[in-house]
C-alpha atoms as a PDB file:
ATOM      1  CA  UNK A   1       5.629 -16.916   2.273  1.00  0.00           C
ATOM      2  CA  UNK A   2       2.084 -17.837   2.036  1.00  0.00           C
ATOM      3  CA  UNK A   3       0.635 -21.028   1.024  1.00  0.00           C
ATOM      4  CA  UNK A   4      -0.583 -20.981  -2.696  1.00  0.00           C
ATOM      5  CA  UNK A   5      -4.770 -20.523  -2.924  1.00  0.00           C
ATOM      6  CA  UNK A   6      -5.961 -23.515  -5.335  1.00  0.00           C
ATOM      7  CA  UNK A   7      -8.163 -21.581  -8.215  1.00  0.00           C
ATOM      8  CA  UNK A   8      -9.807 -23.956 -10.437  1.00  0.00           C
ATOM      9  CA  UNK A   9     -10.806 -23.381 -14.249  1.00  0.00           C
ATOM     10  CA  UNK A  10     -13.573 -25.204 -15.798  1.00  0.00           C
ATOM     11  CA  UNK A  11     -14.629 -25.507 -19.442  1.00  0.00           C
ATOM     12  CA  UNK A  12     -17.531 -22.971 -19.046  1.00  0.00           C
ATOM     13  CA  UNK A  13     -14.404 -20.521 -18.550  1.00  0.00           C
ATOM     14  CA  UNK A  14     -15.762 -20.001 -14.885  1.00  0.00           C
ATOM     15  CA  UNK A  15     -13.187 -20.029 -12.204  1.00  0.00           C
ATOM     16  CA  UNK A  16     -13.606 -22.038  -8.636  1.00  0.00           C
ATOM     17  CA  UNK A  17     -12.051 -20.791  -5.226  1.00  0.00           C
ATOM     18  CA  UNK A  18     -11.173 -24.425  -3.443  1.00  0.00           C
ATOM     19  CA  UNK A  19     -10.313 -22.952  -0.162  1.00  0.00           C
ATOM     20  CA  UNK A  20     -13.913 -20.784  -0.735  1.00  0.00           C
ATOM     21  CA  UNK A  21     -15.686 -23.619  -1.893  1.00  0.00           C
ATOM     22  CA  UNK A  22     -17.538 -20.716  -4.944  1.00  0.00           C
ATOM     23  CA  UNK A  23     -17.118 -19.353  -7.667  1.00  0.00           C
ATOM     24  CA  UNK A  24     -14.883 -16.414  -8.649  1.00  0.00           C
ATOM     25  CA  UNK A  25     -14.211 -13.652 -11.226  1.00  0.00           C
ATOM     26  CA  UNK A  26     -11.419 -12.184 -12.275  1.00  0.00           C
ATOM     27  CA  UNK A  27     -11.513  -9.047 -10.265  1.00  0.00           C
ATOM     28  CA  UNK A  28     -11.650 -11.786  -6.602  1.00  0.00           C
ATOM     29  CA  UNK A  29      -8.297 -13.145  -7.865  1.00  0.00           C
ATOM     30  CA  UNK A  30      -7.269  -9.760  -8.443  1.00  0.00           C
ATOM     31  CA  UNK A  31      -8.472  -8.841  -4.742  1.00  0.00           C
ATOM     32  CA  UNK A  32      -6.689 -11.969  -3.507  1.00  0.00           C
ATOM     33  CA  UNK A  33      -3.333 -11.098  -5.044  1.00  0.00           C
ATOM     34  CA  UNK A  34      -4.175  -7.601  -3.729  1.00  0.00           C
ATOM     35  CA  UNK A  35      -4.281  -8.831  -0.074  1.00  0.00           C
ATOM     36  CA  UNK A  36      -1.007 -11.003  -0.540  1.00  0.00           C
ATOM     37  CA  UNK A  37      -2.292 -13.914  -0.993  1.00  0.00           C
ATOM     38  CA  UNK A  38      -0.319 -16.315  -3.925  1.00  0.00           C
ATOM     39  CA  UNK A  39      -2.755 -18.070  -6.455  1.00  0.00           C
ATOM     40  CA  UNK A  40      -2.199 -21.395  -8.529  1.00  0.00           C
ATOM     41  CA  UNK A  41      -4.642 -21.678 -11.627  1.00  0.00           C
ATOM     42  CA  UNK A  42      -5.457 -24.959 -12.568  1.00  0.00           C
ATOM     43  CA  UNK A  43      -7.272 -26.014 -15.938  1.00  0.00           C
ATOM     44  CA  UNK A  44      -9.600 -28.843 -14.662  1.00  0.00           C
ATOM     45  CA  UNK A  45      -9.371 -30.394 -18.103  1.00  0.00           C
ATOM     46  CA  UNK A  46      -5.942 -31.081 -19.437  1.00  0.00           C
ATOM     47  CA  UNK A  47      -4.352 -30.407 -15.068  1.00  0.00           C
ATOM     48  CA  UNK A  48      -2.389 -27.718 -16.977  1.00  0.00           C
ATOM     49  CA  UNK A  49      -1.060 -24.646 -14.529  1.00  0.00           C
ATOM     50  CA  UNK A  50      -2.572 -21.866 -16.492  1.00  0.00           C
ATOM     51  CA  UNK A  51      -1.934 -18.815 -13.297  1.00  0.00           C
ATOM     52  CA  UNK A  52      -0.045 -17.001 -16.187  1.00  0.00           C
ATOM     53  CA  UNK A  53      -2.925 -16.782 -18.469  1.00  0.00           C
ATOM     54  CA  UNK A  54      -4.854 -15.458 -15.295  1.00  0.00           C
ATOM     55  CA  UNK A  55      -2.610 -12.991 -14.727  1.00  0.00           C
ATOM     56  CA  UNK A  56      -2.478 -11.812 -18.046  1.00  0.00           C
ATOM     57  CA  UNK A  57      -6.105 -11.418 -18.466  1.00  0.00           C
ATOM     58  CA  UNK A  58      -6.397  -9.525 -15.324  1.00  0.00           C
ATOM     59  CA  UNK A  59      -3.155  -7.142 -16.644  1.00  0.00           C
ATOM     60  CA  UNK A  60      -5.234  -6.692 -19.758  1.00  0.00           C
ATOM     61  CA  UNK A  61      -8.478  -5.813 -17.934  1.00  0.00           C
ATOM     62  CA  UNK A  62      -6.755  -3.286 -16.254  1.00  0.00           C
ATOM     63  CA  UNK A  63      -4.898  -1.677 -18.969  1.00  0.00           C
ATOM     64  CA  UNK A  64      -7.963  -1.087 -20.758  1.00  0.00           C
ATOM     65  CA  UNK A  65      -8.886   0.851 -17.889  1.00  0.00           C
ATOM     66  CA  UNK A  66      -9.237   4.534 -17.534  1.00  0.00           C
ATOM     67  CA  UNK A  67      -5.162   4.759 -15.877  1.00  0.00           C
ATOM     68  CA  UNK A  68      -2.984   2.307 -17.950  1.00  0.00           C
ATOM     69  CA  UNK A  69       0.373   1.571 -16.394  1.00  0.00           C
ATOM     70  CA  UNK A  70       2.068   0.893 -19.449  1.00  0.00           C
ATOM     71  CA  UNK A  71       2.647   3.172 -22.117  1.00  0.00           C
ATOM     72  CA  UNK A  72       2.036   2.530 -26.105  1.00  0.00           C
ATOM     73  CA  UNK A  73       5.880   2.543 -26.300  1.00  0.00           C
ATOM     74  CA  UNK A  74       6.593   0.600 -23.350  1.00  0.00           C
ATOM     75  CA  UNK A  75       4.668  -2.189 -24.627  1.00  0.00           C
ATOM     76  CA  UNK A  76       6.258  -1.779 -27.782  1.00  0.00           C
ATOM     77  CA  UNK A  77       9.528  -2.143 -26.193  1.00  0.00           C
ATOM     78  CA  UNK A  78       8.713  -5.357 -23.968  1.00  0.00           C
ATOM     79  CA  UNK A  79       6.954  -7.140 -27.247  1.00  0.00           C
ATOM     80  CA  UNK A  80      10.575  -6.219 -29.210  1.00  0.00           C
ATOM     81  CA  UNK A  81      12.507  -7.698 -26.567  1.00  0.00           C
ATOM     82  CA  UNK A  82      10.677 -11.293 -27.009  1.00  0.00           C
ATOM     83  CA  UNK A  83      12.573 -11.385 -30.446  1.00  0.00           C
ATOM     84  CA  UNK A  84      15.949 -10.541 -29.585  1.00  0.00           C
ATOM     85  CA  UNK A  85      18.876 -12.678 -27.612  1.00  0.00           C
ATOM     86  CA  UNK A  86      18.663 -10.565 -24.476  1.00  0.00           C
ATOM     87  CA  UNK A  87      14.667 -11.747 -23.520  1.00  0.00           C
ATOM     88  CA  UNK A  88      16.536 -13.352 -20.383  1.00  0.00           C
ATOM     89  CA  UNK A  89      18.395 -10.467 -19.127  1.00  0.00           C
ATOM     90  CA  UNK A  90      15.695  -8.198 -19.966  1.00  0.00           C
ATOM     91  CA  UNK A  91      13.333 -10.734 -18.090  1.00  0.00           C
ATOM     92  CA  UNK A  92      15.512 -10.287 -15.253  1.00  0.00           C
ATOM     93  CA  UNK A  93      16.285  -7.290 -14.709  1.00  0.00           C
ATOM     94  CA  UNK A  94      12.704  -6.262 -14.787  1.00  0.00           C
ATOM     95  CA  UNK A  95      11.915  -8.311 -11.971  1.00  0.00           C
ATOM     96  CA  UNK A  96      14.856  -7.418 -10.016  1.00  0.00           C
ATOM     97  CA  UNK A  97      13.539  -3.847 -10.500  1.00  0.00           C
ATOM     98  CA  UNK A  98       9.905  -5.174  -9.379  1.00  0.00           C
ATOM     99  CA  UNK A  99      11.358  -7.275  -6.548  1.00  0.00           C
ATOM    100  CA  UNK A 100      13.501  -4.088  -5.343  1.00  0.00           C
ATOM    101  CA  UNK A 101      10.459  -1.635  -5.707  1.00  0.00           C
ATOM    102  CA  UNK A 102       8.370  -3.831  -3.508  1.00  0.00           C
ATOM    103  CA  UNK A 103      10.943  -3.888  -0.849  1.00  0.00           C
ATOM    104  CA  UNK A 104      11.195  -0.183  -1.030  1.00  0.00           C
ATOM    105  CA  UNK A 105       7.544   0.218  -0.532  1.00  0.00           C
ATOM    106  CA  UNK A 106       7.609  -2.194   2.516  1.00  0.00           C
ATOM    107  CA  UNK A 107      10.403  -0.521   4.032  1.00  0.00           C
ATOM    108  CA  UNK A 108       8.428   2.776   3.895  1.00  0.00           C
ATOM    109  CA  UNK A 109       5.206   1.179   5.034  1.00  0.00           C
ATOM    110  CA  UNK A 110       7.030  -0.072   8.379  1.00  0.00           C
ATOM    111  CA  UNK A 111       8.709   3.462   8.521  1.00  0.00           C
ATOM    112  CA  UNK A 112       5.454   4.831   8.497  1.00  0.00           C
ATOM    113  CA  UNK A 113       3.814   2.450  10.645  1.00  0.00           C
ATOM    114  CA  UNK A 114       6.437   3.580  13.183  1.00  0.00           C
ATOM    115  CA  UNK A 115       5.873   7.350  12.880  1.00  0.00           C
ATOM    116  CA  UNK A 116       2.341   6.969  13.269  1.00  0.00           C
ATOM    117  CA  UNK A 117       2.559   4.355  16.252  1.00  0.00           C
ATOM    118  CA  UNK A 118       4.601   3.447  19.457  1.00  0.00           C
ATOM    119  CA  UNK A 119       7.345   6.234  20.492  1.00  0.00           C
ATOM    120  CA  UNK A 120       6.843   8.466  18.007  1.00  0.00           C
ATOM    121  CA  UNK A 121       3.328   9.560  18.466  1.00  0.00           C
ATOM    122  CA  UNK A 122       4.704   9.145  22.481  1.00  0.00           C
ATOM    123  CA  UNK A 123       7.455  11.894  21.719  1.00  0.00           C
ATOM    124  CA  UNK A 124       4.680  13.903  19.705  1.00  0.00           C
ATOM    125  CA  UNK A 125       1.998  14.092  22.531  1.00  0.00           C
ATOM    126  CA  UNK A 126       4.780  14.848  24.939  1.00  0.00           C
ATOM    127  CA  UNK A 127       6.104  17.562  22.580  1.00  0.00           C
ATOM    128  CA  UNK A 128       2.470  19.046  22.389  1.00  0.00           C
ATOM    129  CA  UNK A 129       2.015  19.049  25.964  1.00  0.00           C
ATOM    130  CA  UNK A 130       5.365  20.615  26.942  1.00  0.00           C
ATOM    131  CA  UNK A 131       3.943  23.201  23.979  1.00  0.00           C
ATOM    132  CA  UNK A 132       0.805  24.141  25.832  1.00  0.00           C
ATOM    133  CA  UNK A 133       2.331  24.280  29.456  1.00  0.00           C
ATOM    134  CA  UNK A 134       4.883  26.844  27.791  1.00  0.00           C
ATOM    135  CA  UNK A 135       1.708  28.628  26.152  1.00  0.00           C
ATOM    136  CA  UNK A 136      -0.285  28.484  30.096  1.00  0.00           C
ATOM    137  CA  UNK A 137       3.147  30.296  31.083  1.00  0.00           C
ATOM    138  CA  UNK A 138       3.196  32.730  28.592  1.00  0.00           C
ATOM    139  CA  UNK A 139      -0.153  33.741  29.341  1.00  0.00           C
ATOM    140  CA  UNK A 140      -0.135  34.058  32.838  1.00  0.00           C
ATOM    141  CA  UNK A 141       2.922  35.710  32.689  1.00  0.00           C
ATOM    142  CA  UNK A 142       1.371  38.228  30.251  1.00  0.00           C
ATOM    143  CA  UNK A 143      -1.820  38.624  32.481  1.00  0.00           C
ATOM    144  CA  UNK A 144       0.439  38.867  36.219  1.00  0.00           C
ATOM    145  CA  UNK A 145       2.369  42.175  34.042  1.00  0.00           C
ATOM    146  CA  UNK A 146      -1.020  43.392  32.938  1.00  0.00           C
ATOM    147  CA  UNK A 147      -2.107  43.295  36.676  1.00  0.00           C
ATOM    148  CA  UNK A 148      -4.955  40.946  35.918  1.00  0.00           C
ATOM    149  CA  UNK A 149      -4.961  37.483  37.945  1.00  0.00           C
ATOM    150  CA  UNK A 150      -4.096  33.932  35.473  1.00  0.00           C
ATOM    151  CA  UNK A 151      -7.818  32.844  35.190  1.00  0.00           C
ATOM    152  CA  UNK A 152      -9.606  35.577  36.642  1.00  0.00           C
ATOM    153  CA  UNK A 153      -9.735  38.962  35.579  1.00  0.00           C
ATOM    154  CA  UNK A 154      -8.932  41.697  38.049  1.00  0.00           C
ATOM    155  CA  UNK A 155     -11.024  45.123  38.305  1.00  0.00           C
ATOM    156  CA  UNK A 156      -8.121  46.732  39.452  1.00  0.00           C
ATOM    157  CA  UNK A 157      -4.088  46.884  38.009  1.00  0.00           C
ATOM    158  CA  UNK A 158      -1.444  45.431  40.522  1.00  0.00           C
ATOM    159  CA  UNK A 159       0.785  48.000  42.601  1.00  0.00           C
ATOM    160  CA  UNK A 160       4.354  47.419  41.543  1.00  0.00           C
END
């Protein structure tokens, strides 16, 4: 797991990368989270940890966006759930679902990474090869029956 990146938040609303030592808007943190990296949001005047907030405002941004992930009736659904007795199991099993999805998508990424890399493209290139010596054959075979030499053409048909 990677080490939490200290984001500060100052009373002009502006937002301060500590490992950066600058300034940041929403859309870096979003970039950060993007590349794996694990934020901590800190309001410089009360020491609260405010990353929920954060994240929320960036969720918003970006389901006000062209593509929304979340449908009208979705988000009907999830604010229903914050009045009724099963908020926790609801809670949970979403991220279970979330947790499980992202495995999923890093088991296909190394699948992937494998098919494209290492033995597999090995077994490809070999397969290809093996492909084109058969084709060589082929056509030398073709051009020894039509009396023609492989590579050179012949002015005369061979004598069988």
């Amino acid at each position: 797991m990677t080490e939490q990146r200290l984001i500060k938040k100052y009373p002009n609303r502006r937002l301060y990368d500590t490992e950066e030592s600058r300034y940041i808007t929403l859309a870096d943190v979003q970039r950060l989270m993007l590349n794996g990296t694990d934020v901590k949001v800190i309001d410089t005047q009360s020491g609260e940890d405010i990353t929920r907030g954060i994240l929320i405002q960036i969720i918003t941004e970006q389901e006000a966006g062209g593509n929304p992930l979340f449908t009208t009736d979705m988000l009907t659904r999830f604010i229903r759930f914050y009045d009724e007795s099963a908020q926790d199991a609801f809670s949970s099993f979403l991220e279970q679902t979330l947790k499980l999805y992202s495995e999923q998508q890093e088991q296909l990424r190394a699948q992937m990474d494998q098919i494209v890399s290492g033995p597999a493209v090995d077994t490809w290139t070999e397969l290809a090869e093996r492909n084109m010596d058969l084709w060589r054959e082929m056509q030398n075979s073709f051009l020894q029956t039509a009396g023609l030499k492989p590579g050179k053409p012949s002015s005369r048909p061979r004598d069988e």
